[in-house]
C-alpha atoms as a PDB file:
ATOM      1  CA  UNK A   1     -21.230 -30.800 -29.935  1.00  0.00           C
ATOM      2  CA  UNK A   2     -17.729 -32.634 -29.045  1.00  0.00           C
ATOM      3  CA  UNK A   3     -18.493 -35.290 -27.500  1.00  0.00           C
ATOM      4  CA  UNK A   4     -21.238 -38.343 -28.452  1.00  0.00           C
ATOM      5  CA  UNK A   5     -23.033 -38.454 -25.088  1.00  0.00           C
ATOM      6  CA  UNK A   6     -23.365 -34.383 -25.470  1.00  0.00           C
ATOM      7  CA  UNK A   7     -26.899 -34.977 -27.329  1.00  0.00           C
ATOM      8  CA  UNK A   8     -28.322 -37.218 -24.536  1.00  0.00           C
ATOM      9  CA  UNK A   9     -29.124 -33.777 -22.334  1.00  0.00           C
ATOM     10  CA  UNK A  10     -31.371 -31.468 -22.596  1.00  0.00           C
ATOM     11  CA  UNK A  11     -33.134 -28.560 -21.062  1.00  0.00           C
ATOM     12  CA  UNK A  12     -35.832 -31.114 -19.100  1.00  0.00           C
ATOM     13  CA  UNK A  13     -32.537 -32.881 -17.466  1.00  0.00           C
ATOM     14  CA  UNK A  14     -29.986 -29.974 -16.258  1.00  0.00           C
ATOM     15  CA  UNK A  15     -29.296 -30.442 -13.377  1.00  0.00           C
ATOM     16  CA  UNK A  16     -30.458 -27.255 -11.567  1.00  0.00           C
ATOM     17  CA  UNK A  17     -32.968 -24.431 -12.269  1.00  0.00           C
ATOM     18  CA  UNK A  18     -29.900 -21.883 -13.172  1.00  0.00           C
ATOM     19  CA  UNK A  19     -28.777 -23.816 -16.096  1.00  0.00           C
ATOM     20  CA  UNK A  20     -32.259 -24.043 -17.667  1.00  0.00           C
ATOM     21  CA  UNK A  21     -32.665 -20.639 -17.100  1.00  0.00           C
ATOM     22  CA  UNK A  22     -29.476 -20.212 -18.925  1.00  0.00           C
ATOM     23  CA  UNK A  23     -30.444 -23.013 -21.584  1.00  0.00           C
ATOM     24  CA  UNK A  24     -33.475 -20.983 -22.248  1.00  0.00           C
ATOM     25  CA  UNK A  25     -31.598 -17.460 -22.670  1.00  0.00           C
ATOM     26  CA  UNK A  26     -28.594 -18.700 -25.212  1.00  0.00           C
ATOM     27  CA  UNK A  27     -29.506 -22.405 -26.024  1.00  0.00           C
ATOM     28  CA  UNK A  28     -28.847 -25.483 -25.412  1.00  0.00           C
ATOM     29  CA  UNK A  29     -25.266 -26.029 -27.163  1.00  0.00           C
ATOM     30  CA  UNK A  30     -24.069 -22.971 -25.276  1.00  0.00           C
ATOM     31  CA  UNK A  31     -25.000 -24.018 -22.042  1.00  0.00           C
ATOM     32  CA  UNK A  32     -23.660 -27.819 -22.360  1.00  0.00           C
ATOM     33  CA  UNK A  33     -20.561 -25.798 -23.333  1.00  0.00           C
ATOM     34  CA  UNK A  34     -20.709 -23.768 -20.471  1.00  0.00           C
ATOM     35  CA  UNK A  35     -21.233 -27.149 -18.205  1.00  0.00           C
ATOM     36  CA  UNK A  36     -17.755 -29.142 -20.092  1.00  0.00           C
ATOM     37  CA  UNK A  37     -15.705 -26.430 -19.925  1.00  0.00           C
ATOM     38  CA  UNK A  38     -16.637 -24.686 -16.535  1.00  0.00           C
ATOM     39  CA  UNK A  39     -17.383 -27.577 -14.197  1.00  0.00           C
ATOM     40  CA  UNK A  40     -17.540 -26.480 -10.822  1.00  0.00           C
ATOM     41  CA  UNK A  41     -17.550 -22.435 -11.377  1.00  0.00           C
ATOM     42  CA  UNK A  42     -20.147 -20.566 -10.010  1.00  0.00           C
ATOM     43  CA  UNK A  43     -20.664 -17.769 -12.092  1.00  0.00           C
ATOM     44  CA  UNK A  44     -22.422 -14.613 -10.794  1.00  0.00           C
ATOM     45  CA  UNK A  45     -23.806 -11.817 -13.153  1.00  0.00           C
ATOM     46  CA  UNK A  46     -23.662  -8.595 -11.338  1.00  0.00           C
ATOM     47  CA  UNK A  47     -27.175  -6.777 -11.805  1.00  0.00           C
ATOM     48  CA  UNK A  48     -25.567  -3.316 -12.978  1.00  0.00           C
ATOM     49  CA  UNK A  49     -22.763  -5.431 -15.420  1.00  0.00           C
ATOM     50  CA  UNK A  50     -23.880  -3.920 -17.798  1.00  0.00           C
ATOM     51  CA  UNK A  51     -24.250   0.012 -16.717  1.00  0.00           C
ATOM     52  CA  UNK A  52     -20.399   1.103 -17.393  1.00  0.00           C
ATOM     53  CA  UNK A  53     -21.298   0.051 -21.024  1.00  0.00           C
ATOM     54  CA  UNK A  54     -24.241   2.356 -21.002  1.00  0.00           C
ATOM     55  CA  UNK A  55     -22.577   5.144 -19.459  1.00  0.00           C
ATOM     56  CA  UNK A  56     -20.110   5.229 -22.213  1.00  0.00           C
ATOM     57  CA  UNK A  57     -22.829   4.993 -24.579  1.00  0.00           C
ATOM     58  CA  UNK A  58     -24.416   7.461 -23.042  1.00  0.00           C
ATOM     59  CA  UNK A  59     -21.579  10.149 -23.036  1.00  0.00           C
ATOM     60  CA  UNK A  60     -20.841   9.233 -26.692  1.00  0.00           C
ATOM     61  CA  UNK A  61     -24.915   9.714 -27.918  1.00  0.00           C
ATOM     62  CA  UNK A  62     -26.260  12.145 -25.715  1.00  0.00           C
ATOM     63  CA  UNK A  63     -26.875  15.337 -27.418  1.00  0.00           C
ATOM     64  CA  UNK A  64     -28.298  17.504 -24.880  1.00  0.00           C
ATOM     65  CA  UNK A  65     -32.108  17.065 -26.210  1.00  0.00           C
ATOM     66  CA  UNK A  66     -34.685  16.048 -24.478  1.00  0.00           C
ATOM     67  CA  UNK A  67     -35.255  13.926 -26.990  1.00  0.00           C
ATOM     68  CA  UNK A  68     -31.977  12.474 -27.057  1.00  0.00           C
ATOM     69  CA  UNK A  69     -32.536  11.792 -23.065  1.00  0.00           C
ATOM     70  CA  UNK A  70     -35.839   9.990 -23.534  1.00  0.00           C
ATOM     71  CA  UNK A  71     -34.710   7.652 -26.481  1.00  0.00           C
ATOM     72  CA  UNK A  72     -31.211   6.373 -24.416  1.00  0.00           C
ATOM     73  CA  UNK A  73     -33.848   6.018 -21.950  1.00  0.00           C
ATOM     74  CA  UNK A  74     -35.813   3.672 -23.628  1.00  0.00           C
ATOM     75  CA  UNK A  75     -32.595   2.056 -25.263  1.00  0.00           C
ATOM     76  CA  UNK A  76     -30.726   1.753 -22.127  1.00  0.00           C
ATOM     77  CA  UNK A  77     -33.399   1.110 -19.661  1.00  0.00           C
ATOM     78  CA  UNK A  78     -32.268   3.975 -17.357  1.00  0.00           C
ATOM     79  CA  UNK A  79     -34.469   6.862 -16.215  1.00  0.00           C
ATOM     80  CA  UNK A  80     -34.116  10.442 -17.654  1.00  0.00           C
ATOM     81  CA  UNK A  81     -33.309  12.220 -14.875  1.00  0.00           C
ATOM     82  CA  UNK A  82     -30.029   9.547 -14.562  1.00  0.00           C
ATOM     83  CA  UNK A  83     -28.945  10.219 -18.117  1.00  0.00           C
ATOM     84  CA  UNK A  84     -28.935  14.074 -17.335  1.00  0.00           C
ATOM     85  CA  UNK A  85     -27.283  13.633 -14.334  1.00  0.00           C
ATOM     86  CA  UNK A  86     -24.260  11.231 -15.937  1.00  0.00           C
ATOM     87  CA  UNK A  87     -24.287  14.073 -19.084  1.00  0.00           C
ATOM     88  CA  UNK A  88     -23.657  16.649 -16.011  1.00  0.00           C
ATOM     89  CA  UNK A  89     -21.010  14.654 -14.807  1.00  0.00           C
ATOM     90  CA  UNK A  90     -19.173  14.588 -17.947  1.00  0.00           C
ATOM     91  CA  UNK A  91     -19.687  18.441 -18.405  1.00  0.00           C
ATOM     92  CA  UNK A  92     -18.397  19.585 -14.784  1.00  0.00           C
ATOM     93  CA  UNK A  93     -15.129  17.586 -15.289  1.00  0.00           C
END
């Protein structure tokens, strides 16, 4: 922390429900960080953010197994059916 005052909040006194879900995701320090040097943002996390990630992931582990599908699955939090069709993307271009 930077500044003195900095240890006088805490999760109980953020100011809104968003930061203390953020507080209680990556800590406190991160999120009166986040507060300093971001007043005034609003920041929006897209619910797919993540998914080009996984794609590439995806293309790069997928070995055509069943077995492969079901574990990427599981690690990627994506059905089956949408890791075959993103491997049969990848083999019709």
């Amino acid at each position: 922390m930077d500044k003195p005052w900095m240890k006088y909040i805490n999760v109980d006194n953020l100011p809104n429900e968003d930061l203390k879900i953020v507080a209680s995701v990556i800590g406190i320090d991160p999120t009166i960080k986040i507060m300093c040097e971001l007043p005034g943002i609003l920041i929006s996390v897209p619910k797919n953010a993540t998914l080009p990630a996984k794609i590439k992931y995806i293309l790069n582990t997928y070995d055509g197994s069943k077995k492969s599908r079901f574990e990427l699955a599981r690690t990627c939090g994506l059905s089956e059916s949408y890791i075959y069709r993103i491997a049969r993307q990848r083999i019709i271009k």
